[in-house]
Protein backbone atom coordinates (compact mmCIF):
# COMPACT_ATOMS: atom_id res chain seq x y z
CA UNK A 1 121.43 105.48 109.14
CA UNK A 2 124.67 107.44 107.77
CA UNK A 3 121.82 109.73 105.29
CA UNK A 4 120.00 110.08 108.69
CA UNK A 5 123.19 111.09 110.02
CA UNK A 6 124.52 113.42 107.10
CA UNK A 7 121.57 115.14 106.25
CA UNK A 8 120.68 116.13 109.96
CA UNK A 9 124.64 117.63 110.05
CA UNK A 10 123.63 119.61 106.87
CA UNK A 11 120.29 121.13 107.94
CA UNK A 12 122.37 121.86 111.56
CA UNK A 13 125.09 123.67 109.31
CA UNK A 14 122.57 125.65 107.02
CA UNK A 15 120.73 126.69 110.37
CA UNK A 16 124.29 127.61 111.75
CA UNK A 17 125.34 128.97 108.52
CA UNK A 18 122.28 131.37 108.33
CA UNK A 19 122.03 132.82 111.95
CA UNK A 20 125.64 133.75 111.56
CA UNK A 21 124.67 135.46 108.44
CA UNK A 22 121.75 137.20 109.76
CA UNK A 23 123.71 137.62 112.94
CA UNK A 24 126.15 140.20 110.64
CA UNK A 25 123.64 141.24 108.11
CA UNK A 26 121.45 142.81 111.26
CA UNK A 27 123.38 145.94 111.66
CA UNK A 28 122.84 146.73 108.38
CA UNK A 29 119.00 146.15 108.79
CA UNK A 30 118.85 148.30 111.83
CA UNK A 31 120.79 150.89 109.83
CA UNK A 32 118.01 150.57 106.83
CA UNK A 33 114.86 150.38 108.91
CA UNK A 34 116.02 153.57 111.44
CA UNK A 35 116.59 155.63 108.04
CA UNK A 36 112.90 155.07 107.49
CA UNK A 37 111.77 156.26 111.09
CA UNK A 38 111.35 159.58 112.69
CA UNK A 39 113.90 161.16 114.77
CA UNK A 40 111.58 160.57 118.16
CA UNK A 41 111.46 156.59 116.94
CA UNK A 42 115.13 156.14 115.82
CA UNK A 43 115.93 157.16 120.07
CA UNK A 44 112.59 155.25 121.02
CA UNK A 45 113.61 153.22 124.82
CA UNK A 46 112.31 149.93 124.11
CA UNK A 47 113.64 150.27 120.49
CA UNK A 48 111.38 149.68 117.78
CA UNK A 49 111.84 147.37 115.01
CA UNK A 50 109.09 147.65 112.61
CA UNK A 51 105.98 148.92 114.17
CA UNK A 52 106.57 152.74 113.34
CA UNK A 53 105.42 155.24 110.71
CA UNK A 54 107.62 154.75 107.43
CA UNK A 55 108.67 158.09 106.09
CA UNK A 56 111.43 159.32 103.45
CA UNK A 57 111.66 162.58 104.87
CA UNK A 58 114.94 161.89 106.22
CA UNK A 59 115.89 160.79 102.40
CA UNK A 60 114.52 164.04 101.10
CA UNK A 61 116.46 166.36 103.91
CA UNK A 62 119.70 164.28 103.43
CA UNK A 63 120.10 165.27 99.77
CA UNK A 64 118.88 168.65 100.35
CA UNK A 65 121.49 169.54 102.83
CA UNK A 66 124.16 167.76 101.31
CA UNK A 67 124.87 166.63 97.69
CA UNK A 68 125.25 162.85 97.84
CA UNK A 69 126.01 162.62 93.67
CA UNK A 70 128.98 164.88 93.71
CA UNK A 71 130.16 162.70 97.08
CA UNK A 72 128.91 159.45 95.36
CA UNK A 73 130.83 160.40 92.11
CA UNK A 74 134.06 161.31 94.32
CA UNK A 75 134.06 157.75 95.96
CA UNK A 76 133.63 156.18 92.22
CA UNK A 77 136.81 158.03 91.09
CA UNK A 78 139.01 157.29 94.55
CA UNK A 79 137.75 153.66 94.95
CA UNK A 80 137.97 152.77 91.01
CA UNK A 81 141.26 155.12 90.51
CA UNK A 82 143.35 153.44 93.18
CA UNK A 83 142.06 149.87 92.71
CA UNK A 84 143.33 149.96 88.67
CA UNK A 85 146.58 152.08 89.80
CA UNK A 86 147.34 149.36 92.17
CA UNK A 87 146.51 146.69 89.53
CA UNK A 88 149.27 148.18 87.21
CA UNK A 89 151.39 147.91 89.60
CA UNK A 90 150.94 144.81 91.45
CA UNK A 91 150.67 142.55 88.75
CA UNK A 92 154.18 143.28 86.99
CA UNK A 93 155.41 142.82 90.76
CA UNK A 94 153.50 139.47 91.60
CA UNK A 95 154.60 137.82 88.27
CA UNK A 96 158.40 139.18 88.85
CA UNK A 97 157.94 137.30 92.87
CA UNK A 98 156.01 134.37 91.38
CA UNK A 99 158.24 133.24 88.10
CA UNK A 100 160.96 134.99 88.81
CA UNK A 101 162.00 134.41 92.89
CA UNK A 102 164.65 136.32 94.20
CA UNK A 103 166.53 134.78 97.83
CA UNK A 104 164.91 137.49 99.94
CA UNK A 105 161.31 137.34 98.09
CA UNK A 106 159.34 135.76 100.77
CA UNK A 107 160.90 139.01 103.15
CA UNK A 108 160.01 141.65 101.34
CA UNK A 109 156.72 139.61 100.82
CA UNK A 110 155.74 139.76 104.56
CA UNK A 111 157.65 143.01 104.72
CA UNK A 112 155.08 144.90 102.36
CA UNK A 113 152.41 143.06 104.29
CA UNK A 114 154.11 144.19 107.85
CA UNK A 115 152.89 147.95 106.85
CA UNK A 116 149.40 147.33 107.17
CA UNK A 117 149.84 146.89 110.61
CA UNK A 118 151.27 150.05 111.06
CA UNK A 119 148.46 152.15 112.76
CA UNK A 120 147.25 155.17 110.43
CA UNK A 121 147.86 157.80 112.77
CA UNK A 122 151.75 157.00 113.34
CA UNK A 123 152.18 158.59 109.49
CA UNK A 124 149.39 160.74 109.32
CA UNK A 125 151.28 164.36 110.03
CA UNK A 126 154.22 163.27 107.40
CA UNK A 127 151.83 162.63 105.01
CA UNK A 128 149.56 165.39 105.38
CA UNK A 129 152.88 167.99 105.32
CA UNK A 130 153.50 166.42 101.88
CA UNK A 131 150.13 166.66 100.63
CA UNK A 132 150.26 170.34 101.51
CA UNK A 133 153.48 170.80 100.29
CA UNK A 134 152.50 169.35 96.98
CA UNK A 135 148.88 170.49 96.76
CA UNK A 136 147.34 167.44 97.06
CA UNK A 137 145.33 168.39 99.50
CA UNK A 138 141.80 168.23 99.06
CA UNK A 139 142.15 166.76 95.77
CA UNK A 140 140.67 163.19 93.81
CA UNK A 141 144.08 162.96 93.02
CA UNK A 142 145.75 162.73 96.21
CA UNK A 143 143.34 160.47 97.30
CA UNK A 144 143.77 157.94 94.72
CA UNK A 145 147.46 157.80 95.60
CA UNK A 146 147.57 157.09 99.36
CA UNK A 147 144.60 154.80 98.78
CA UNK A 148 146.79 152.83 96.08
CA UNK A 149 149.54 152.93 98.27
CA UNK A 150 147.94 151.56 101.35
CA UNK A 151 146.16 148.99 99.56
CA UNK A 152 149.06 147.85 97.39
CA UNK A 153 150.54 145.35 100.07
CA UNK A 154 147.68 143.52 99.96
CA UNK A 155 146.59 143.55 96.11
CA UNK A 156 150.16 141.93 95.92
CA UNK A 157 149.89 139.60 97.83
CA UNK A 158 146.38 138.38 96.70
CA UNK A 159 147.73 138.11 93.01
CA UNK A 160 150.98 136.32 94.10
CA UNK A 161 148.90 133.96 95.65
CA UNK A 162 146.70 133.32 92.29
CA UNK A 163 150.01 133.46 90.19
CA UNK A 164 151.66 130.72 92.17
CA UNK A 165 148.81 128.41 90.65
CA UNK A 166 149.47 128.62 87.05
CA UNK A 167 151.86 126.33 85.90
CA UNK A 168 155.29 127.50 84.76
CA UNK A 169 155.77 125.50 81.88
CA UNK A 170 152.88 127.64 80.11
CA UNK A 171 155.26 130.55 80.51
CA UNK A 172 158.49 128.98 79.56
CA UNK A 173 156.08 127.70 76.07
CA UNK A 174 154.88 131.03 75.54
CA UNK A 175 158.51 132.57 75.47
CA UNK A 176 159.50 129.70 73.14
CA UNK A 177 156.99 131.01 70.77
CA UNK A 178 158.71 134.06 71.09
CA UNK A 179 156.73 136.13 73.11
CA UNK A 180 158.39 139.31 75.34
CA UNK A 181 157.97 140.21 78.76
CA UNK A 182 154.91 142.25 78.48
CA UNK A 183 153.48 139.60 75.92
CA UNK A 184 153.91 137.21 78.49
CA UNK A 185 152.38 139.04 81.25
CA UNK A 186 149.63 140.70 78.92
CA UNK A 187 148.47 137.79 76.60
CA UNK A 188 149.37 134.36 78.73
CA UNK A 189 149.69 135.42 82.53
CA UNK A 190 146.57 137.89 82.74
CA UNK A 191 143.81 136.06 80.53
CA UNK A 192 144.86 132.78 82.97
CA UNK A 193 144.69 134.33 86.17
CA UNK A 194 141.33 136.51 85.55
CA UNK A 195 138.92 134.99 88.21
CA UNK A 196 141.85 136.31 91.06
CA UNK A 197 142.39 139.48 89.46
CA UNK A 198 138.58 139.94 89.43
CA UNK A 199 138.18 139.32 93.37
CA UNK A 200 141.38 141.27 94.34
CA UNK A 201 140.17 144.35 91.97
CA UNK A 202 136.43 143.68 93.86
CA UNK A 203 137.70 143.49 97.40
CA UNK A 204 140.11 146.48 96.66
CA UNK A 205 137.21 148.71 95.52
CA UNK A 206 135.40 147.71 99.08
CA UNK A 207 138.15 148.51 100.60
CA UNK A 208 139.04 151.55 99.06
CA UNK A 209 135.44 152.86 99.21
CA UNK A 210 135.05 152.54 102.99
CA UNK A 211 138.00 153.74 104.09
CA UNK A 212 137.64 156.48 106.33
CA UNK A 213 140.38 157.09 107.97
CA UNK A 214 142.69 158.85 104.49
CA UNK A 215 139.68 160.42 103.68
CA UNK A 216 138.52 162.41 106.85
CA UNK A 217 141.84 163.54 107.25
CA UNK A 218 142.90 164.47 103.61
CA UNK A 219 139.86 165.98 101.94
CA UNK A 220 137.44 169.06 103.21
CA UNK A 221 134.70 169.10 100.44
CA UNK A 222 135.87 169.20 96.97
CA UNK A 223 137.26 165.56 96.63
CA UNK A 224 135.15 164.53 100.00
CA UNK A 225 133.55 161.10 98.98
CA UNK A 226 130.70 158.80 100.82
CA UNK A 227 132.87 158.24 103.98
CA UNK A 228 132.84 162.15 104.92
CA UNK A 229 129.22 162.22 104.00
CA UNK A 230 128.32 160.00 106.81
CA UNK A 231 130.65 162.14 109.07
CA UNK A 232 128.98 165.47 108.42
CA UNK A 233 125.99 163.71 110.13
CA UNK A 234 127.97 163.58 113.21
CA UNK A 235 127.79 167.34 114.65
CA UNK A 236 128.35 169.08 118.49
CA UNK A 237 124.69 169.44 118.56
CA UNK A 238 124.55 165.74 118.70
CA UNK A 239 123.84 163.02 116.24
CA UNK A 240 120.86 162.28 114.39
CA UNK A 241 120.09 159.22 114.21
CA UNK A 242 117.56 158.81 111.69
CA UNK A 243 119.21 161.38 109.19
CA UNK A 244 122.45 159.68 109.86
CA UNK A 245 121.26 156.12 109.21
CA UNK A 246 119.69 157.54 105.91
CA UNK A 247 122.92 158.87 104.80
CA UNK A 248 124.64 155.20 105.98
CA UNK A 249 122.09 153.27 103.82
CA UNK A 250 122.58 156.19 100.58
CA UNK A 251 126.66 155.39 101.34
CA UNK A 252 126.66 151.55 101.48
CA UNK A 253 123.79 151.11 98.76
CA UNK A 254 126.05 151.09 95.72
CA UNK A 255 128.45 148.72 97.46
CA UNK A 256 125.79 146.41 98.65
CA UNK A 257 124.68 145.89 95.03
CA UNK A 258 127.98 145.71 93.41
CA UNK A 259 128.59 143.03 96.26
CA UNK A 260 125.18 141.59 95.13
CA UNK A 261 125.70 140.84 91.34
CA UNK A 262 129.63 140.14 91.75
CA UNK A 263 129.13 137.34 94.28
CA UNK A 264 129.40 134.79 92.01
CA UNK A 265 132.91 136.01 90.58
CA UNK A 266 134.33 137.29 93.97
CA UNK A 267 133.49 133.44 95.73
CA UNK A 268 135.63 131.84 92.30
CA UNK A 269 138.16 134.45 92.85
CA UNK A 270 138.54 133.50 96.21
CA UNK A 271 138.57 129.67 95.67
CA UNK A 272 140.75 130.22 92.44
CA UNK A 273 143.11 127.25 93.08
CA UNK A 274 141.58 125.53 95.71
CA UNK A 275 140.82 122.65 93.89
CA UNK A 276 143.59 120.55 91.97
């Protein structure tokens, strides 16, 4: 009676589990199937779902009009650029907050983590003087720094989190064998903690690669990446919905895959200490 009972809550979980995944995964499926469809079916009223004529025109027109490698190659740099920028500095900074606690350290903790709820717009013209100011503007560069900035609360915070697992003593041995700060941190801390530094660097590069906000505002077409390739879809003369989809599904397709293949590390980054 209790199998009877646990294996009918397991098959009502999976079935849970998967509409709530299909549930989020359908916007993305919309998104893929309109890209295939003409512009008279992607505004079709009822809407079609897969009874239409398949066609990659709106593939072919999207690359003609704009050019999604020198955009896709942009959002490489920024998402990749920031992610290891903010690595260099985070980790030095988690180990100093996770071996070496200070009396204000959980403070300036939720301090760092307080500016993310700062909304965008509140420093967007002080920013965007200094960018101009410094010629940052428009520029892979520039980019890469605000990104690393914004995203640096929260890269902290994930690898304080994984630090706080590893056992002290291992440190305290390692310096007995004579090692130095950056010995420590390089050799002993690092090679322990790589499943979290894996999943923060992952989650960073999502996060970095579909922001929108930096990038519409900060760019105009030399350092442009994926984010203001979708935009460009969006004109006065209306939106096009099949084009635009098509340029959606060209944006999040290296993303998706990366997501894909690291699934396995990000879900043992993310559990990295769960267990004792």
């Amino acid at each position: 009676m209790t199998m009877l009972k646990l294996n009918r809550n397991k098959i009502l979980f999976t079935f849970l589990a998967w509409s709530v995944g299909l549930i989020i995964f359908f916007p993305i499926l919309w998104t893929v199937l309109t890209s295939f469809k003409t512009e008279a079916e992607a505004i079709a009223s009822p809407p079609v779902f897969l009874g239409f004529d398949w066609t990659l025109e709106n593939y072919s027109e999207v690359q003609e009009r704009s050019d999604y490698f020198r955009h896709f190659w942009n959002s490489v740099v920024i998402s990749l650029g920031s992610t290891l920028l903010g690595l260099l500095i985070a980790i030095p900074a988690a180990w100093a907050m996770a071996f070496v606690p200070g009396k204000h350290t959980k403070d300036v903790l939720m301090w760092m983590l307080s500016t993310k709820m700062l909304p965008p717009v509140g420093v967007l013209i002080p920013i965007y003087l200094i960018f101009r100011d410094t010629h940052l503007l428009d520029t892979r560069t520039g980019l890469v720094l605000v990104l690393t900035l914004i995203n640096l609360p929260i890269i902290i915070w994930m690898l304080y989190t994984y630090f706080k697992e590893i056992p002290g003593e291992i440190l305290e041995a390692a310096r007995m064998d004579g090692a130095g700060l950056w010995s420590e941190i390089a050799y002993v801390l690092t090679p322990m903690a790589v499943p979290g530094i894996a999943s923060t660097l992952l989650l960073n590069i999502i996060l970095a690669w579909n922001e929108a906000f930096w990038t519409l505002n900060l760019t105009a077409a030399k350092a442009a990446p994926l984010t203001a390739f979708i935009a460009s879809y969006s004109s006065p003369e209306g939106l096009f919905y099949a084009k635009l989809s098509a340029a959606s599904t060209m944006a999040i397709a290296p993303i998706l895959v990366m997501g894909w293949f690291s699934q396995k590390q990000l879900v043992r980054g993310l559990t990295f200490g769960a267990v004792k």
